[in-house]
Protein backbone atom coordinates (compact mmCIF):
# COMPACT_ATOMS: atom_id res chain seq x y z
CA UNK A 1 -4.26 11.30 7.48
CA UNK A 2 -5.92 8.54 5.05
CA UNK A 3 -5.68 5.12 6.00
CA UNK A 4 -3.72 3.00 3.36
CA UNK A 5 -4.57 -0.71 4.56
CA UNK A 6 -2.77 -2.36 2.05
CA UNK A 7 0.33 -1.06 3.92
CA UNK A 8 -1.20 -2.13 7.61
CA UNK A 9 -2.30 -5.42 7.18
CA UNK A 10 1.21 -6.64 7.81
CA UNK A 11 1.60 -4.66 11.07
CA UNK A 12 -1.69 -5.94 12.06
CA UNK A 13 -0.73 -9.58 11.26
CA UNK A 14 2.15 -9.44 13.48
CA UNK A 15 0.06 -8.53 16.62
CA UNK A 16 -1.03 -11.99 16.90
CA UNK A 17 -3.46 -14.31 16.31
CA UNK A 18 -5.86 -12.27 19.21
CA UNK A 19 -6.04 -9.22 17.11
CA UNK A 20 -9.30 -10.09 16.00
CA UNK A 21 -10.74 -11.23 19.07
CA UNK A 22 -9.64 -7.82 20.51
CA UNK A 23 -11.38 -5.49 18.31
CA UNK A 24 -14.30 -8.01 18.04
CA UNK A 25 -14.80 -7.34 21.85
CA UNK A 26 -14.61 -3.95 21.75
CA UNK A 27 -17.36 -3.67 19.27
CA UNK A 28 -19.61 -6.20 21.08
CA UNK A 29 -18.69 -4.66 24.81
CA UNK A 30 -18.86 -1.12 24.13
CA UNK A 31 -22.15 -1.25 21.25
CA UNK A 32 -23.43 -4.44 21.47
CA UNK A 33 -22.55 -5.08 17.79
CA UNK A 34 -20.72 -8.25 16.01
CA UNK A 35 -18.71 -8.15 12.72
CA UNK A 36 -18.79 -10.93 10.18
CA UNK A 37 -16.29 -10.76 7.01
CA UNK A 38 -17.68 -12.67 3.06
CA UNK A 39 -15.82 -14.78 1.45
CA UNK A 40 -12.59 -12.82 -0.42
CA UNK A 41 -12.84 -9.47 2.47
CA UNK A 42 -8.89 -9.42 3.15
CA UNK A 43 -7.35 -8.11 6.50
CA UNK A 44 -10.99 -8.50 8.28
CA UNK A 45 -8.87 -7.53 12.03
CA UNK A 46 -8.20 -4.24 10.60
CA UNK A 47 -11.35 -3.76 9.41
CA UNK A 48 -12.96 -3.86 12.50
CA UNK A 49 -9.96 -2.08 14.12
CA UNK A 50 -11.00 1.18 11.48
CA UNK A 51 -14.67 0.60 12.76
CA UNK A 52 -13.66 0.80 16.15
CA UNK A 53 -11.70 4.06 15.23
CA UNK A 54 -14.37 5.40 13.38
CA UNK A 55 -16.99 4.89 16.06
CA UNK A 56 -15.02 6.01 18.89
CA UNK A 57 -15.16 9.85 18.86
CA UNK A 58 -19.47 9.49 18.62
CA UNK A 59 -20.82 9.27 22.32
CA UNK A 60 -21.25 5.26 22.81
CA UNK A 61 -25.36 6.04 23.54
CA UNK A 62 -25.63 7.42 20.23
CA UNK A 63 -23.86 4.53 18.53
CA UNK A 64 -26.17 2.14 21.03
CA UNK A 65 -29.66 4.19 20.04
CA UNK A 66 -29.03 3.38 16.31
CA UNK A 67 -30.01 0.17 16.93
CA UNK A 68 -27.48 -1.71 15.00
CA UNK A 69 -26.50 -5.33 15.97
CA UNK A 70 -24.52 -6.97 12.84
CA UNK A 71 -21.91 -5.22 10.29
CA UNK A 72 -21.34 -7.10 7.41
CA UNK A 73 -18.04 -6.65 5.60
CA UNK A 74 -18.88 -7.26 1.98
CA UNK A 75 -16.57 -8.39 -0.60
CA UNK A 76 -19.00 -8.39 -3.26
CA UNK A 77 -20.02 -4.78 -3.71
CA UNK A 78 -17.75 -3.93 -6.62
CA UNK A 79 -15.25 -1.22 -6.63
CA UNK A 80 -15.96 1.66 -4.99
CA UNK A 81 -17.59 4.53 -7.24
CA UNK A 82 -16.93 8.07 -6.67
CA UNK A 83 -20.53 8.81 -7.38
CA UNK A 84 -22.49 5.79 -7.12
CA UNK A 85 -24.21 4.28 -4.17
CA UNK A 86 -22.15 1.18 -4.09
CA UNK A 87 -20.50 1.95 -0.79
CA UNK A 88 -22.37 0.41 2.07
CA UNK A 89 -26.63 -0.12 3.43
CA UNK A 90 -28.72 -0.72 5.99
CA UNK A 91 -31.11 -3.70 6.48
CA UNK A 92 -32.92 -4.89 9.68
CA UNK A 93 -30.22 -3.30 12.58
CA UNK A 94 -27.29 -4.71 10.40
CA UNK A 95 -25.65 -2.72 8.53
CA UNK A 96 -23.45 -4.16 5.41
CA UNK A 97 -20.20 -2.36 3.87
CA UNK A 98 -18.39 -2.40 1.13
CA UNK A 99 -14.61 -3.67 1.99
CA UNK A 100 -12.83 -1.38 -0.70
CA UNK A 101 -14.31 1.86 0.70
CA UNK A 102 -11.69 0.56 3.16
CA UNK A 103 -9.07 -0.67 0.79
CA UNK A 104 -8.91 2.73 -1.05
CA UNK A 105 -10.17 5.39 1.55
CA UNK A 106 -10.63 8.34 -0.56
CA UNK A 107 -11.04 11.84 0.48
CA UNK A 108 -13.55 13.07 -2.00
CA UNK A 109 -13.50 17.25 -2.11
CA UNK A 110 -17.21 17.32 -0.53
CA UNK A 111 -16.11 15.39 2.48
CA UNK A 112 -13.51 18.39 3.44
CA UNK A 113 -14.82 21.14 5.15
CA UNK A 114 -13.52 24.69 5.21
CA UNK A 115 -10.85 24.15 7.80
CA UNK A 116 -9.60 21.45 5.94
CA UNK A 117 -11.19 18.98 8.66
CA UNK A 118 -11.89 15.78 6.53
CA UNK A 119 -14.05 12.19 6.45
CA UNK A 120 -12.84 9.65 3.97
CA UNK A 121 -15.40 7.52 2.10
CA UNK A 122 -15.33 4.80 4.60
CA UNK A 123 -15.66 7.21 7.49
CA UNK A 124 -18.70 8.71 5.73
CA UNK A 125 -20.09 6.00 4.92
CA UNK A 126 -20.31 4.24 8.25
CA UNK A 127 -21.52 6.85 9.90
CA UNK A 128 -24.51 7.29 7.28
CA UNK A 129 -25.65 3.88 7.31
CA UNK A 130 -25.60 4.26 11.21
CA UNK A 131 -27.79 7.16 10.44
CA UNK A 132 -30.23 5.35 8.50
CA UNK A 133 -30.20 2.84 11.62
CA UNK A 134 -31.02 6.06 13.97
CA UNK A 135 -33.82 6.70 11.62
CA UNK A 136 -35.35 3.50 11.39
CA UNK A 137 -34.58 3.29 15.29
CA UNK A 138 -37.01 6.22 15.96
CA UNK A 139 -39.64 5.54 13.66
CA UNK A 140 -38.58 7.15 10.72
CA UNK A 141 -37.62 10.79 11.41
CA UNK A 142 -37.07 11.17 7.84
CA UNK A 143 -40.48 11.07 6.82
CA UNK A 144 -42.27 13.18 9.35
CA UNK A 145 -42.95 16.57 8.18
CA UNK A 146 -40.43 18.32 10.27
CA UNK A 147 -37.91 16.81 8.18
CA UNK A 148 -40.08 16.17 4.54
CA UNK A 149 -40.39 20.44 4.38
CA UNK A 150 -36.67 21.33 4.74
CA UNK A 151 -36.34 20.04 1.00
CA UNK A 152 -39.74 20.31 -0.11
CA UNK A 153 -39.88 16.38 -0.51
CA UNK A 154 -42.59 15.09 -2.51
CA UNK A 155 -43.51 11.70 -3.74
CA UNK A 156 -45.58 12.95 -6.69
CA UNK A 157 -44.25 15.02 -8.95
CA UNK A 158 -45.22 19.00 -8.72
CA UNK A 159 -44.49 22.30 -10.52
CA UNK A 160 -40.80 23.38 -9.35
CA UNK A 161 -39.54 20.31 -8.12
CA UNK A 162 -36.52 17.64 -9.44
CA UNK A 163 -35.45 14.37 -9.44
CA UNK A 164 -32.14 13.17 -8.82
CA UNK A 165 -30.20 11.48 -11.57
CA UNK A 166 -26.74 9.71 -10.99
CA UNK A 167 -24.63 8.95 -14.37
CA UNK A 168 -21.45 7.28 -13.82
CA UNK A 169 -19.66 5.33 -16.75
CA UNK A 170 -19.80 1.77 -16.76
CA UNK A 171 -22.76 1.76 -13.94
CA UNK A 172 -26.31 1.48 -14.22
CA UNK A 173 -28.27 4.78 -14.32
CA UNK A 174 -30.03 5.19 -10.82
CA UNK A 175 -33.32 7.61 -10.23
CA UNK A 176 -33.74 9.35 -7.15
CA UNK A 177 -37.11 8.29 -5.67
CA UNK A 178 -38.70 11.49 -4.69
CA UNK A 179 -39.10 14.95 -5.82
CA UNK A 180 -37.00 17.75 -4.23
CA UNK A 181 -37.25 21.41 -4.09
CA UNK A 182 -34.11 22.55 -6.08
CA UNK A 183 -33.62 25.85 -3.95
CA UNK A 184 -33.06 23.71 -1.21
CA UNK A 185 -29.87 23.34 0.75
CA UNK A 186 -27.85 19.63 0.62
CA UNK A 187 -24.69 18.15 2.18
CA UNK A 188 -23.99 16.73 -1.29
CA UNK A 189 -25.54 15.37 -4.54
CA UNK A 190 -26.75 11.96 -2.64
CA UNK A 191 -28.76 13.89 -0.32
CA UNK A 192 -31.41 14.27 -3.44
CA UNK A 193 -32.05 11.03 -3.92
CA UNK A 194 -34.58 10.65 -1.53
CA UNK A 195 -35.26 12.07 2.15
CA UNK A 196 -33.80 9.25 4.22
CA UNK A 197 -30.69 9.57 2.36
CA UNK A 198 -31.07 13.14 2.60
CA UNK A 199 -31.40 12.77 6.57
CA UNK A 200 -28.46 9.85 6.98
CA UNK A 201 -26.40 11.90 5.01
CA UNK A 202 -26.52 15.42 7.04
CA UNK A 203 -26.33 12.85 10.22
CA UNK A 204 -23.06 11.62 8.82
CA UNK A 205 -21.74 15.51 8.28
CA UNK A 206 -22.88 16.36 11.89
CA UNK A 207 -21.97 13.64 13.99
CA UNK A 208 -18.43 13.07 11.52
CA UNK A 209 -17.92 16.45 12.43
CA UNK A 210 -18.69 18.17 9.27
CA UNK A 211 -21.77 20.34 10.85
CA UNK A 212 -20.59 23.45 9.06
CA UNK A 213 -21.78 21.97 5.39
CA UNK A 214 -24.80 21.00 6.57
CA UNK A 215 -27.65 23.55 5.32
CA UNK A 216 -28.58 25.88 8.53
CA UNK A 217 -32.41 24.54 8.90
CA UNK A 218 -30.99 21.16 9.00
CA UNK A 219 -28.20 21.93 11.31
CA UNK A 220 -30.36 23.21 13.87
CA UNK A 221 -32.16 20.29 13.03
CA UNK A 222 -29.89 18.09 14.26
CA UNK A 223 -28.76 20.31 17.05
CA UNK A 224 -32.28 19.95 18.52
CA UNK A 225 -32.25 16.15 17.70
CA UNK A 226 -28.85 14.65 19.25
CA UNK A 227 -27.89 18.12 21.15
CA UNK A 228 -28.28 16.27 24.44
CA UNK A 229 -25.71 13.60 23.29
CA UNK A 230 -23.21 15.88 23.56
CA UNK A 231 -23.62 17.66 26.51
């Protein structure tokens, strides 16, 4: 079911002034993590009520080990793009997201698996930039070579290999920053851009719940990797 918020907010607002405090302490008892709203974010208590929701079916170590401290509800981010990376980052354990992934939840067609088991954009996205937090957390899985082979990634360019290029109308054009091996397997066009998007992106799929459209080498790379998280 996609979350509408427009249609929530009201419901929410009726709860009380504690509604915030609430969720608030549930994010900073059970992770150890604060939220903080800009200027112009609208309905922050249900924001961090969907974080709390979205964050809630991942084993609470797993959330702790990604070393994240601050989210940052952004109002400033523009609207979100179906294809470019306007969505959400990570900086220095705090992690910063754009409010209208939120606002308008979509369900793009590469976030549904084949049972019909889904993540919307927000979903996605918060779990990926807690990825890149894991990542960063461990000293930077994503560039040791047991990750840098599954996609061939290069940072020099070399016979056979691609770069990611993302059009979308009205936006800048972005560049991925490495070369990639285009007979490799992906979780989505994003994934190319680079291998620590390429690694935060199949550690959205698999912990989201989307293991079976992660490629098979990286799915037992993530088995090994957070297998004992779920045991």
């Amino acid at each position: 079911m996609l979350l509408n918020i427009a249609s929530t907010l009201r419901s929410v607002a009726s709860e009380g002034p504690g509604v915030l405090e609430h969720w608030s302490n549930i994010l900073n008892n059970r992770y150890g993590i604060n939220a903080h709203a800009d200027m112009g974010v609208h309905g922050f208590p249900e924001l961090v009520r969907e974080l709390c929701l979205i964050l809630k079916p991942i084993p609470i170590q797993l959330v702790k080990d990604c070393g994240i401290n601050t989210i940052q509800m952004r109002s400033d981010m523009g609207p979100n793009k179906p294809y470019y990376p306007n969505h959400g980052y990570f900086t220095d354990n705090t992690v910063g997201l754009n409010a209208d992934c939120f606002y308008h939840p979509d369900r793009p067609d590469d976030f549904v698996d084949h049972r019909g088991y889904f993540l919307t954009r927000a979903q996605q996205t918060a779990i990926h930039e807690f990825g890149h937090g894991f990542d960063a957390h461990h000293d930077d899985l994503c560039l040791k070579s047991a990750w840098l082979r599954l996609s061939g990634w290069s940072e020099d360019r070399k016979q056979g290999l691609k770069k990611q290029v993302i059009r979308e109308p009205g936006m800048p054009e972005r560049v991925g920053e490495w070369w990639y091996d285009p007979h490799a397997g992906f979780t989505r066009f994003y994934g190319k851009m680079n291998p620590w998007d390429d690694w935060a992106d199949c550690f959205a799929f698999y912990v989201g719940g989307l293991r079976h459209k992660i490629p098979a080498d990286k799915n037992g790379y993530f088995d090994d990797l957070l297998g004992r998280y779920y045991v």
